[in-house]
PDB file of N, CA and C in Angstrom:
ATOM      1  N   UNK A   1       0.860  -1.172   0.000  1.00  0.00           N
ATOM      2  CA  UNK A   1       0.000   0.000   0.000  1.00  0.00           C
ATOM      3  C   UNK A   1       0.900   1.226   0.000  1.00  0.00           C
ATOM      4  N   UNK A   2       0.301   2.136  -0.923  1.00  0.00           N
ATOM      5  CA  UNK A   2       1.586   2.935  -0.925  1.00  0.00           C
ATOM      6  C   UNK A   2       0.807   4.322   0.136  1.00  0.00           C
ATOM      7  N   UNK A   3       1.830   5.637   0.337  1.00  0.00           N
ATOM      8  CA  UNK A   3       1.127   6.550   1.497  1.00  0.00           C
ATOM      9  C   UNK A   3       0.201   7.290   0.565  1.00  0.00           C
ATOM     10  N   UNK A   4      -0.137   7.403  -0.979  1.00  0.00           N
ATOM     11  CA  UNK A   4      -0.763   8.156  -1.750  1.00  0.00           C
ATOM     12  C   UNK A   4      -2.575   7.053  -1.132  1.00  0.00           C
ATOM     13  N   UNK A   5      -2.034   6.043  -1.211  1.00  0.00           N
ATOM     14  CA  UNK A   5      -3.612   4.897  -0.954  1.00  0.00           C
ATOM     15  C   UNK A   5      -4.111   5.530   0.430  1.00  0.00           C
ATOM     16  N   UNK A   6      -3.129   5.215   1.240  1.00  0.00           N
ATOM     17  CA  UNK A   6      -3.351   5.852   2.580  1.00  0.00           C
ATOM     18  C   UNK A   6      -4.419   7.133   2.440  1.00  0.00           C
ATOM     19  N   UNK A   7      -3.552   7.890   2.084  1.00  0.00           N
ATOM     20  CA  UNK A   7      -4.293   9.625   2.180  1.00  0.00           C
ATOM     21  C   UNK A   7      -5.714   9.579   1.698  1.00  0.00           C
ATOM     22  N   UNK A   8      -5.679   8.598   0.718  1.00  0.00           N
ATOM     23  CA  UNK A   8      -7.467   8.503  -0.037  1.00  0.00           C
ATOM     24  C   UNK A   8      -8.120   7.934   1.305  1.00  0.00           C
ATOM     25  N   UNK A   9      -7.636   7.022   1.670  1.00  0.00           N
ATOM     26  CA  UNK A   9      -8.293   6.134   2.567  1.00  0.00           C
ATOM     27  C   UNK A   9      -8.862   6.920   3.938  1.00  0.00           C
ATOM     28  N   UNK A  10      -7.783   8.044   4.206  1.00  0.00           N
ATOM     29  CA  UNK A  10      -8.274   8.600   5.092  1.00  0.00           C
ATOM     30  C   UNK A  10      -9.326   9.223   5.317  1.00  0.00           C
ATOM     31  N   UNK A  11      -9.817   9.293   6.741  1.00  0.00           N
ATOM     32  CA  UNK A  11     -10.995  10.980   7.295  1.00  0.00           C
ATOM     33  C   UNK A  11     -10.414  11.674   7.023  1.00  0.00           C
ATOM     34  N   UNK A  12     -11.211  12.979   6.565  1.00  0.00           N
ATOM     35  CA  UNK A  12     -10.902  13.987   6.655  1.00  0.00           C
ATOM     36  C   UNK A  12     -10.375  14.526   8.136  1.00  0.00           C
ATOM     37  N   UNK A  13      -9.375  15.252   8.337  1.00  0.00           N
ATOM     38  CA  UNK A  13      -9.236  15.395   9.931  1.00  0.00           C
ATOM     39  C   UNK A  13      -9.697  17.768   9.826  1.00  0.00           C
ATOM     40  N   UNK A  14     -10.757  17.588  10.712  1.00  0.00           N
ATOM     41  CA  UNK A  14     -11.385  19.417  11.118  1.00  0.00           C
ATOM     42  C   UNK A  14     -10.457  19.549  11.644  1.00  0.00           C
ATOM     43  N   UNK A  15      -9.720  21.095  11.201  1.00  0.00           N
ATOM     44  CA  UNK A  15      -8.985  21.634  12.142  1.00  0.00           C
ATOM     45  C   UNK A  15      -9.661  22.102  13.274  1.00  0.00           C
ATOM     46  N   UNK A  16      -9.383  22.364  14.741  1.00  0.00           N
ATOM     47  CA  UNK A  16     -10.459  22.752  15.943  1.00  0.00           C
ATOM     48  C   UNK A  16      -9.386  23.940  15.504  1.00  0.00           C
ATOM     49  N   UNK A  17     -10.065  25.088  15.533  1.00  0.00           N
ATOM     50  CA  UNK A  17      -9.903  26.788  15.768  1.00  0.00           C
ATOM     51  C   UNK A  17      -9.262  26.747  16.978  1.00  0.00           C
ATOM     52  N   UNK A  18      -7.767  27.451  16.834  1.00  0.00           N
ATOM     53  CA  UNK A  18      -6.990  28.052  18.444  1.00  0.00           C
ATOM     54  C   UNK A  18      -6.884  29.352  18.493  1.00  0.00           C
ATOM     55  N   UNK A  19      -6.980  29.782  19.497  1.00  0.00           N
ATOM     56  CA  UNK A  19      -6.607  31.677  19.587  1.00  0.00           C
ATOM     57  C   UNK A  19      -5.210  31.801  18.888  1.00  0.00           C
ATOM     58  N   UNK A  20      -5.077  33.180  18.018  1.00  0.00           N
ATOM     59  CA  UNK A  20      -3.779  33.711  17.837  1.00  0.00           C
ATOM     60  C   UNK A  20      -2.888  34.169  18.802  1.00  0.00           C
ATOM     61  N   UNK A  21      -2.306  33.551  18.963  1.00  0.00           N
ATOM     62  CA  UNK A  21      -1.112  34.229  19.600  1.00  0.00           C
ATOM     63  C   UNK A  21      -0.903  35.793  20.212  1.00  0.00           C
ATOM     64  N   UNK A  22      -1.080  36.361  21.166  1.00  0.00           N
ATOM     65  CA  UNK A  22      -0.805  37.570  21.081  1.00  0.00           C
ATOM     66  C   UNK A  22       0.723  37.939  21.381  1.00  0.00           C
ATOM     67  N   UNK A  23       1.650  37.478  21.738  1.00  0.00           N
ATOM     68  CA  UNK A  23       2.820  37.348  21.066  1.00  0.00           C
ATOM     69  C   UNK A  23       3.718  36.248  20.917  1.00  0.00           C
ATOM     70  N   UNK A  24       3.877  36.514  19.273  1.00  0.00           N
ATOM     71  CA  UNK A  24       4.755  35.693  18.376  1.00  0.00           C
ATOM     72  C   UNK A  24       6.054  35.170  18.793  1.00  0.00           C
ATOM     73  N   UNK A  25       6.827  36.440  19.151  1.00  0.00           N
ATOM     74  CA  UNK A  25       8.274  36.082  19.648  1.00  0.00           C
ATOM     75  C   UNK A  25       8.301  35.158  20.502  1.00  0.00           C
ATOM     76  N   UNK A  26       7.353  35.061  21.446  1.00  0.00           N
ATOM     77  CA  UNK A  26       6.802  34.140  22.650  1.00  0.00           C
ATOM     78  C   UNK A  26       6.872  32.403  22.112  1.00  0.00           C
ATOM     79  N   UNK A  27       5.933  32.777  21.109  1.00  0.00           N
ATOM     80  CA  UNK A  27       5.566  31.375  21.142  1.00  0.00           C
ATOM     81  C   UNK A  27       6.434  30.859  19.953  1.00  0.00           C
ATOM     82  N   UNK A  28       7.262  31.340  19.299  1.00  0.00           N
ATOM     83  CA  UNK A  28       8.568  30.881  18.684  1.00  0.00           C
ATOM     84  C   UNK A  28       9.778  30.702  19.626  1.00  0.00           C
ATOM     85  N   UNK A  29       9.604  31.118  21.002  1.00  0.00           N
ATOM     86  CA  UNK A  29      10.772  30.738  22.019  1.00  0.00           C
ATOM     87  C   UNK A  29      10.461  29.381  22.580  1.00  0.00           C
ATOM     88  N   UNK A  30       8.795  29.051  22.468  1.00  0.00           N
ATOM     89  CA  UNK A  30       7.918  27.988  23.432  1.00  0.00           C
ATOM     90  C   UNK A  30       7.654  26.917  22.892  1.00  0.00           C
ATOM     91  N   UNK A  31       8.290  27.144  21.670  1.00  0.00           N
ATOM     92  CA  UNK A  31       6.887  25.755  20.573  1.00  0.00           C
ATOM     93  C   UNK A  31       7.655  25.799  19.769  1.00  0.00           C
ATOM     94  N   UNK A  32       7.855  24.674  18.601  1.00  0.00           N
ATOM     95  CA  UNK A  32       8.175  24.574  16.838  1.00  0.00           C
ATOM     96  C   UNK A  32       7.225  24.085  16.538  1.00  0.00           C
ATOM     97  N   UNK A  33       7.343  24.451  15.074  1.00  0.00           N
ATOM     98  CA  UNK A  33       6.620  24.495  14.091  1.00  0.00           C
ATOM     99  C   UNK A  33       6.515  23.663  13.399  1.00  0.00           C
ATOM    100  N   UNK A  34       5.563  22.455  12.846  1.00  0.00           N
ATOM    101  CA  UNK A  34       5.335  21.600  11.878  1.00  0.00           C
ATOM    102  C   UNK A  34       4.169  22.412  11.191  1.00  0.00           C
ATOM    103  N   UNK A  35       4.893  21.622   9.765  1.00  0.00           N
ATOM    104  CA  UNK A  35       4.112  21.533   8.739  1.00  0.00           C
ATOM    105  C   UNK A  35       3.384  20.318   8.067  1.00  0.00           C
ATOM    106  N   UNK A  36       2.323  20.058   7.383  1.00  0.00           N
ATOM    107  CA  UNK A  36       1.864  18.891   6.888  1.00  0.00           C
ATOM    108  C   UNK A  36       0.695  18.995   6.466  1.00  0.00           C
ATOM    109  N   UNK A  37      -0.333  17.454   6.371  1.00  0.00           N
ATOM    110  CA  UNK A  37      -1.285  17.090   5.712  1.00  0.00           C
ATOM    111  C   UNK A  37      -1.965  16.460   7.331  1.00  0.00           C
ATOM    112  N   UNK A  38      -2.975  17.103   7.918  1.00  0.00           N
ATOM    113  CA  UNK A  38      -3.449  16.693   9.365  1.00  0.00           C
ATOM    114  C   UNK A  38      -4.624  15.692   8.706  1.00  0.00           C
ATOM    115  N   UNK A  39      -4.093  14.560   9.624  1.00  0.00           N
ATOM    116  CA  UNK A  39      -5.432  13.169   9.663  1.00  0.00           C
ATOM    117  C   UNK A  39      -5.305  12.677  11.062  1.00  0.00           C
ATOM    118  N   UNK A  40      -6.740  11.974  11.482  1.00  0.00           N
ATOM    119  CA  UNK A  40      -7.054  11.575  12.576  1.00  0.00           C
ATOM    120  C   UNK A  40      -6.337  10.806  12.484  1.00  0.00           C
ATOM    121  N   UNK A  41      -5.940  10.213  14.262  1.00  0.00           N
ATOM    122  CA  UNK A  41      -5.409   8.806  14.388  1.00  0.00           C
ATOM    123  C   UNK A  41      -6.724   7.726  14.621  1.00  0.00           C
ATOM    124  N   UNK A  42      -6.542   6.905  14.152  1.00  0.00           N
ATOM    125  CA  UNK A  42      -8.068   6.107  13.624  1.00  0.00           C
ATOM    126  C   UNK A  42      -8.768   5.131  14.955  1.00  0.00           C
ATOM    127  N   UNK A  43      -7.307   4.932  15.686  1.00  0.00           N
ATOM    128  CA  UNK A  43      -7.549   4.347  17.144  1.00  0.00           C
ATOM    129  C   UNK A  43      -7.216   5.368  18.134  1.00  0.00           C
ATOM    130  N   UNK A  44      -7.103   6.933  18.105  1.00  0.00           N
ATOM    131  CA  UNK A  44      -6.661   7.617  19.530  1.00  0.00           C
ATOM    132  C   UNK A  44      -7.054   9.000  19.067  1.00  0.00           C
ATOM    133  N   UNK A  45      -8.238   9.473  19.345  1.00  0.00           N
ATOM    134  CA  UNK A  45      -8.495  10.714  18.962  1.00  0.00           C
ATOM    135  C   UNK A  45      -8.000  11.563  19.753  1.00  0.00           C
ATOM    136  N   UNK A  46      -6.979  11.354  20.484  1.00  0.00           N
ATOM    137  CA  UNK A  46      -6.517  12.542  21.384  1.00  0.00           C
ATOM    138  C   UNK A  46      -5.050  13.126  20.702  1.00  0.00           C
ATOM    139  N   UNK A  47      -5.163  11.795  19.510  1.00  0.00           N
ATOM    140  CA  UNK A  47      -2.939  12.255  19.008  1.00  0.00           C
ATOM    141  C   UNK A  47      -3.598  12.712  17.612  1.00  0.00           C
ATOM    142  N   UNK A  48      -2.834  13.507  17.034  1.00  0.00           N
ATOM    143  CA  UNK A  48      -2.689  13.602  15.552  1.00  0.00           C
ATOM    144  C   UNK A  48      -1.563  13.334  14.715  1.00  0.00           C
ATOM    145  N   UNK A  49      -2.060  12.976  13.257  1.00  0.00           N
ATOM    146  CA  UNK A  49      -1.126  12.891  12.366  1.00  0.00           C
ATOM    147  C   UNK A  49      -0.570  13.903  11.332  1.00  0.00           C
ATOM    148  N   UNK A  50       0.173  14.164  10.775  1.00  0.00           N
ATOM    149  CA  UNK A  50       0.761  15.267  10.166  1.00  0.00           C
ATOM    150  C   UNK A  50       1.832  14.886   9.249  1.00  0.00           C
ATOM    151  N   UNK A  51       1.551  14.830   7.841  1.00  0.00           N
ATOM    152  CA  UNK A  51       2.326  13.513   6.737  1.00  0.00           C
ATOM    153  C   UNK A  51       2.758  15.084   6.151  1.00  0.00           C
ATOM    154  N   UNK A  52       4.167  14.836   6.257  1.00  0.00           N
ATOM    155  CA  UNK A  52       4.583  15.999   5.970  1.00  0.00           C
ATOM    156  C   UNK A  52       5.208  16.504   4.156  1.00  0.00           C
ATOM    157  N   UNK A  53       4.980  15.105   3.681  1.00  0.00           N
ATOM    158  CA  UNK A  53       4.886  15.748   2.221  1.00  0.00           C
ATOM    159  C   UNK A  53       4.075  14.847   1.074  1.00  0.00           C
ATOM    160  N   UNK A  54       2.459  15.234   1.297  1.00  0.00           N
ATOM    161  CA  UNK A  54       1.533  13.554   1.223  1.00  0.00           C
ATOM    162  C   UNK A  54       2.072  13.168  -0.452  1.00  0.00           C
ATOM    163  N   UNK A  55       2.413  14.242  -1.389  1.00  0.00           N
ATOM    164  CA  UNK A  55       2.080  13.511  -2.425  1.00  0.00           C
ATOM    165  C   UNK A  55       3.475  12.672  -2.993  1.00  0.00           C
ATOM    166  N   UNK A  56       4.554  12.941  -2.168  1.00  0.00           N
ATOM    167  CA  UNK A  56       5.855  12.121  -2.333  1.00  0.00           C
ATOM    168  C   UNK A  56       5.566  11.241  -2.432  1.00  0.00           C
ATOM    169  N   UNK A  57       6.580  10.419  -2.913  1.00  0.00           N
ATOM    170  CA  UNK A  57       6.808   8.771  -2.954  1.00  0.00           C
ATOM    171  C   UNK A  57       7.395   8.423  -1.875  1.00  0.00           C
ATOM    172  N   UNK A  58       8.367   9.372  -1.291  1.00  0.00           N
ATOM    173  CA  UNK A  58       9.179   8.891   0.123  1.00  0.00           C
ATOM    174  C   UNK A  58       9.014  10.210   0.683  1.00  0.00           C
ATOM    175  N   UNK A  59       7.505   9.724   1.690  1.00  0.00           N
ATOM    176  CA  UNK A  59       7.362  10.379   2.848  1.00  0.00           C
ATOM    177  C   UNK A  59       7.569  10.269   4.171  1.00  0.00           C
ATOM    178  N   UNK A  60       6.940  11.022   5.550  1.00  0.00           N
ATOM    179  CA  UNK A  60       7.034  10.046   6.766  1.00  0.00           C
ATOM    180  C   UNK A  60       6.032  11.313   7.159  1.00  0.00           C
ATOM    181  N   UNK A  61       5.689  10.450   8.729  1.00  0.00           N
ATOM    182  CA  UNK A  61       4.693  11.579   9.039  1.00  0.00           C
ATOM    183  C   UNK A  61       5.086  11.334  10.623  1.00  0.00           C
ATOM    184  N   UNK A  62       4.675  13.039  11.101  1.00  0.00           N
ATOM    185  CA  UNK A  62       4.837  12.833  12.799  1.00  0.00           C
ATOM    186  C   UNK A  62       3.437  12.391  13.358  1.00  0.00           C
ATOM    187  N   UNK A  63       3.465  12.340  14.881  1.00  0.00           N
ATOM    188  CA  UNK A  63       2.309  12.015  15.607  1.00  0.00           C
ATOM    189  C   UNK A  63       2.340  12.888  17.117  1.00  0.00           C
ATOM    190  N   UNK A  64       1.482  13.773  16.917  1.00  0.00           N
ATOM    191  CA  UNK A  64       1.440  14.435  18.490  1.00  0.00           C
ATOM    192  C   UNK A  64       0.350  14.229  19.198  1.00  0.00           C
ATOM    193  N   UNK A  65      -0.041  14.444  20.211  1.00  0.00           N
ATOM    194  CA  UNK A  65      -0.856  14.579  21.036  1.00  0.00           C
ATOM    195  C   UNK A  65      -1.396  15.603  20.816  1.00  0.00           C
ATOM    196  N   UNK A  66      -2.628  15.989  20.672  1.00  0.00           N
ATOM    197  CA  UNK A  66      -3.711  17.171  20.177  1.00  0.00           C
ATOM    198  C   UNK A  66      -3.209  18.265  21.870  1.00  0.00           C
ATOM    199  N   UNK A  67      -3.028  18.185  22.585  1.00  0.00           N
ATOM    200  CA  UNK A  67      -3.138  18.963  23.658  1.00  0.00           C
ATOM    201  C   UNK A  67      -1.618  20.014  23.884  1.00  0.00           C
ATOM    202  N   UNK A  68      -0.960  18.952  23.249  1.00  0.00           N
ATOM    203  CA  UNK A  68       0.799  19.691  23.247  1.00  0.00           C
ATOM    204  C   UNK A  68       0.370  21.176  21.933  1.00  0.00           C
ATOM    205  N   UNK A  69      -0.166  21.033  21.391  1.00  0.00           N
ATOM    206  CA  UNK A  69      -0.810  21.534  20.429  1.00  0.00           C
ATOM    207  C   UNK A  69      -1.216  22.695  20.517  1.00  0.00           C
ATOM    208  N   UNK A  70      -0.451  24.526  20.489  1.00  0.00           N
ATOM    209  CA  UNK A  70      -0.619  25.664  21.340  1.00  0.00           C
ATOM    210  C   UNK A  70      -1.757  26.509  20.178  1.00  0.00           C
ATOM    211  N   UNK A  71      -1.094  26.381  18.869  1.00  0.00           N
ATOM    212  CA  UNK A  71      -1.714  27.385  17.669  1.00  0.00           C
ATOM    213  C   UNK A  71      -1.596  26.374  16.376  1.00  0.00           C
ATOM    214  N   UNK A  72      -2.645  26.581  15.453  1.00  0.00           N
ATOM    215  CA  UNK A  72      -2.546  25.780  14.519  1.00  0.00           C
ATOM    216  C   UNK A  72      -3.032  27.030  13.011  1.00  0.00           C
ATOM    217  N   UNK A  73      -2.364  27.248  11.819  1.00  0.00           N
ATOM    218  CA  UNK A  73      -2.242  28.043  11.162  1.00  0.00           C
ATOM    219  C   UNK A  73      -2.694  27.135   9.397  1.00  0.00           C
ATOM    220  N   UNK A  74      -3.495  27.702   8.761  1.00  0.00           N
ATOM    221  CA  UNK A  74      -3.953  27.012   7.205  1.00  0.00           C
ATOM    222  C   UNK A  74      -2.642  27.408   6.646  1.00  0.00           C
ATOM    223  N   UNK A  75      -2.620  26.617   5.683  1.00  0.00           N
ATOM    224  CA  UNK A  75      -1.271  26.781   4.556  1.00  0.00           C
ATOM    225  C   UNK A  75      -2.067  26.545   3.417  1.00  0.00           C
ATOM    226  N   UNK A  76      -1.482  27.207   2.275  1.00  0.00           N
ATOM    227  CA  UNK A  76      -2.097  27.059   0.994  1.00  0.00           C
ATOM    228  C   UNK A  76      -2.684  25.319   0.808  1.00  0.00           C
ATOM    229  N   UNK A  77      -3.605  25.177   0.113  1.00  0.00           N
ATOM    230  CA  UNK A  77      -4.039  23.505  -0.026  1.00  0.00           C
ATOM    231  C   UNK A  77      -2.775  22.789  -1.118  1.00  0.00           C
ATOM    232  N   UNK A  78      -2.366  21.846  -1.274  1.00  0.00           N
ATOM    233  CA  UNK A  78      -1.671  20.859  -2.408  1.00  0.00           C
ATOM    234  C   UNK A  78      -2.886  20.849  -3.152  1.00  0.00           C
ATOM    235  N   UNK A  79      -2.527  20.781  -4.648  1.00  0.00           N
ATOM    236  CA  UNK A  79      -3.046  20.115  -5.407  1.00  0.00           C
ATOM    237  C   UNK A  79      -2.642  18.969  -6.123  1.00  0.00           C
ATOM    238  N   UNK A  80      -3.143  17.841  -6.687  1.00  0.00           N
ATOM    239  CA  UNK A  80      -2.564  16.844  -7.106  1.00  0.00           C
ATOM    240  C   UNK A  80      -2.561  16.815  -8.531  1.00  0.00           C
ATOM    241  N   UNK A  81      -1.429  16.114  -9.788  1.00  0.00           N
ATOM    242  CA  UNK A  81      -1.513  15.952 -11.030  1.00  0.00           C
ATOM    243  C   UNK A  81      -3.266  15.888 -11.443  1.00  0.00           C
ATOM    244  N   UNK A  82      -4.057  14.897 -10.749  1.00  0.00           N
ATOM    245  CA  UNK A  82      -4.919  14.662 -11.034  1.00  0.00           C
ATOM    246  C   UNK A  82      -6.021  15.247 -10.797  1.00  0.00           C
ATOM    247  N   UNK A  83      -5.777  16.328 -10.034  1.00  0.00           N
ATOM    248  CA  UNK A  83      -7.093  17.594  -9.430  1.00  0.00           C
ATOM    249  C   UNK A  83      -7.716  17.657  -8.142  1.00  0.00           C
ATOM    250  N   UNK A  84      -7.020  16.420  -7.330  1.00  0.00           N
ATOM    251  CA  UNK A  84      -7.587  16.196  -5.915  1.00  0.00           C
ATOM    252  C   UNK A  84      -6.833  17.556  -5.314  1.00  0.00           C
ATOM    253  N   UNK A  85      -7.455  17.751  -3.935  1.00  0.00           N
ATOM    254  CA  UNK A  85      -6.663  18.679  -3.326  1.00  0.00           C
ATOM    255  C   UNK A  85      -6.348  17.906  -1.675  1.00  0.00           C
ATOM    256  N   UNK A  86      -5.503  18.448  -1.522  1.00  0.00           N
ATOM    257  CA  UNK A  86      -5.066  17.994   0.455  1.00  0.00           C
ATOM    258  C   UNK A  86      -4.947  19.255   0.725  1.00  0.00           C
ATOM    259  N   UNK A  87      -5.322  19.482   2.287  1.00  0.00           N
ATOM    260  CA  UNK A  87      -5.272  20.537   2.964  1.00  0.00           C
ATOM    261  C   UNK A  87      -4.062  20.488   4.249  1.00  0.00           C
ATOM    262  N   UNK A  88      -3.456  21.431   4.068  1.00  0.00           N
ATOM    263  CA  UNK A  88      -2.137  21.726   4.189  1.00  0.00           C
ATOM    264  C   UNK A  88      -2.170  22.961   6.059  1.00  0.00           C
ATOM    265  N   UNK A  89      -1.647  22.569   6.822  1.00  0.00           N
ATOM    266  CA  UNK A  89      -2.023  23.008   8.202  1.00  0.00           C
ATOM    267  C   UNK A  89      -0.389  22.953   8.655  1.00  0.00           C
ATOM    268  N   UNK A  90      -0.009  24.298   9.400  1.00  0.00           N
ATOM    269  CA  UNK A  90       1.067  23.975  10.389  1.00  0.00           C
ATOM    270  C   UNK A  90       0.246  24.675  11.929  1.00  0.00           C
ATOM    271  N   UNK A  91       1.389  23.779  12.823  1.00  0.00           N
ATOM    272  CA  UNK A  91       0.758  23.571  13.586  1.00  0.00           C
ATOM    273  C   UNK A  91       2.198  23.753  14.561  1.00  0.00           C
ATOM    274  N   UNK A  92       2.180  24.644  16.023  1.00  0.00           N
ATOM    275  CA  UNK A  92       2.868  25.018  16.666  1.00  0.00           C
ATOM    276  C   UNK A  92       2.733  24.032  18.243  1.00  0.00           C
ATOM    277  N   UNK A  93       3.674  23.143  18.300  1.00  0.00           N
ATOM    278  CA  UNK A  93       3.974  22.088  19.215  1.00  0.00           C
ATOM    279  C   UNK A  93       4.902  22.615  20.821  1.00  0.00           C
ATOM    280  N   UNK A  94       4.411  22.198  22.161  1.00  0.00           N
ATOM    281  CA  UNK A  94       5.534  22.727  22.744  1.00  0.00           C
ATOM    282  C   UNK A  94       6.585  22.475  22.847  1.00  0.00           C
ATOM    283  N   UNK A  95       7.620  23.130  23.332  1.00  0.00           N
ATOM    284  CA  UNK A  95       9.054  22.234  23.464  1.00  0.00           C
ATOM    285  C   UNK A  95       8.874  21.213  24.666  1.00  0.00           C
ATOM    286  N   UNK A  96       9.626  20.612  24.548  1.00  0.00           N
ATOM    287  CA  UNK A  96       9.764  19.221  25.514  1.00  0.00           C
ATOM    288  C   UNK A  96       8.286  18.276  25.241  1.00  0.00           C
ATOM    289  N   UNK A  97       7.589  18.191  24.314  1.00  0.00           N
ATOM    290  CA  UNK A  97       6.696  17.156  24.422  1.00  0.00           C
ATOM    291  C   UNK A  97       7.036  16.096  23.179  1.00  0.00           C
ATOM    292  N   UNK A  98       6.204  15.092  23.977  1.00  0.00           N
ATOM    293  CA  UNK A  98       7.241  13.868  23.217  1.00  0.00           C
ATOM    294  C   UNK A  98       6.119  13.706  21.591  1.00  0.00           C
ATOM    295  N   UNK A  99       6.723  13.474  20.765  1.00  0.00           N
ATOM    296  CA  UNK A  99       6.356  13.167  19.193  1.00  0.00           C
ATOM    297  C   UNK A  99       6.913  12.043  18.783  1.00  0.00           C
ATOM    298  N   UNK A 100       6.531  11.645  17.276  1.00  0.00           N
ATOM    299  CA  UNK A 100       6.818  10.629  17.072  1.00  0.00           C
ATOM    300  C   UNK A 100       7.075  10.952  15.627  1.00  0.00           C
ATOM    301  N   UNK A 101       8.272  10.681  15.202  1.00  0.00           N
ATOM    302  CA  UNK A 101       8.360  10.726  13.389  1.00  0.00           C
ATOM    303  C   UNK A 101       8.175   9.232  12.923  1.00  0.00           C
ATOM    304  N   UNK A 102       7.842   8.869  12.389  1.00  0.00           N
ATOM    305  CA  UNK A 102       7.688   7.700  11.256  1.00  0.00           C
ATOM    306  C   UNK A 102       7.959   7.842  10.104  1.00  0.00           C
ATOM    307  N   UNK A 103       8.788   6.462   9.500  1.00  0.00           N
ATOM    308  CA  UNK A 103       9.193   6.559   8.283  1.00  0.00           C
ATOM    309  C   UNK A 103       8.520   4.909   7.365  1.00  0.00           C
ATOM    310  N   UNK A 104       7.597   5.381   7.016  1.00  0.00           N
ATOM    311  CA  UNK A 104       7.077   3.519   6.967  1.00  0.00           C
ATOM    312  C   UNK A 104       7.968   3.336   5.374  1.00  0.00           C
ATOM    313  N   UNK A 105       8.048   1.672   5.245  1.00  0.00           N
ATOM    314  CA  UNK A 105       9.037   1.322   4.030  1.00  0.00           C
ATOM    315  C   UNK A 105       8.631  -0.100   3.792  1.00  0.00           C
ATOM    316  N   UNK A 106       8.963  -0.411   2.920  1.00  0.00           N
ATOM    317  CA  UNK A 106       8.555  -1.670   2.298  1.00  0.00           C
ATOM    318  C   UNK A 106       9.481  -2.446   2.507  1.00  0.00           C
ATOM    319  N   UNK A 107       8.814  -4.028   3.300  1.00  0.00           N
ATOM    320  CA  UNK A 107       9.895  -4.380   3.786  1.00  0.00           C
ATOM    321  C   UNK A 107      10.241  -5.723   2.534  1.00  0.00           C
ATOM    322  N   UNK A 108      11.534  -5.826   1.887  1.00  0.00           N
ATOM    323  CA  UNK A 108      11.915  -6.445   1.130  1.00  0.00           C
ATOM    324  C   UNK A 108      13.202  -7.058   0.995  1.00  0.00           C
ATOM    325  N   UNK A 109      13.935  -8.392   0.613  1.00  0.00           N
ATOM    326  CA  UNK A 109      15.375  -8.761   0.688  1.00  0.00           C
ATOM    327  C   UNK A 109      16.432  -7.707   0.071  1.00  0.00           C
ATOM    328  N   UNK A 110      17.367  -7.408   0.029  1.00  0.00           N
ATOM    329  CA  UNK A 110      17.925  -6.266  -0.623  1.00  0.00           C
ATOM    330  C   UNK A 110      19.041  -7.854  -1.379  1.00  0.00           C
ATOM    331  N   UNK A 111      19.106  -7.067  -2.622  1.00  0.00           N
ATOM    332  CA  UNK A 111      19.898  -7.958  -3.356  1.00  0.00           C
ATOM    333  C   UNK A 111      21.438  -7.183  -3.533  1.00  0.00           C
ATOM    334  N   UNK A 112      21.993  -7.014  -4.474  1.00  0.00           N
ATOM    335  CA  UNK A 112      23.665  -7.009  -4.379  1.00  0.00           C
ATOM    336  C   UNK A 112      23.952  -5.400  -4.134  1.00  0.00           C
ATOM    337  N   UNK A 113      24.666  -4.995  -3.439  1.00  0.00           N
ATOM    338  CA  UNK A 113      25.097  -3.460  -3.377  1.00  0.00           C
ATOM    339  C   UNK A 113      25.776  -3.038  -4.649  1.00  0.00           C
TER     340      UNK A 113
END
């Protein structure tokens, strides 16, 4: 299954509306910044997913906890060769909370170097 099947397969994931920031400098000292393609986690509605470049061939995606989660900002949508669109969200994380990157791969014998 490749991550393009995935993304079809998915819910749509609603962004929930956060207050803006009333200061920036602040919360660039407090938090980083991801970017991505936000989908529910299908067994834990409390974490999210965030596939940070859906229409690659070699992607990976993080996983946070919705609560570490301070400000969340729209980014222009992707469009695809074929006319689909993905909606494109960064999203401001605190420091010190734990995440998860994933890199999923096909697992296969490797033949001669």
């Amino acid at each position: 299954m490749t991550i393009t099947t995935y993304l079809n397969a998915s819910e749509k994931f609603e962004i929930q509306t956060y207050k803006r920031p009333k200061d920036i400098a602040t919360l660039m000292r407090t938090h980083v910044a991801f970017s991505g393609s936000p989908r529910k986690k299908s067994n834990d509605s409390s974490k999210i997913l965030l596939i940070a470049d859906p229409f690659s061939t070699n992607t990976f995606y993080y996983e946070f906890n919705t609560e570490d989660i301070s400000y969340a900002e729209e980014l222009p949508n992707l469009t695809s060769p074929s006319g689909g669109t993905i909606t494109m969200i960064r999203i401001w994380v605190k420091k010190m909370s734990i995440g998860i990157r994933s890199f999923p791969f096909m697992v296969a014998d490797t033949e001669s170097i």
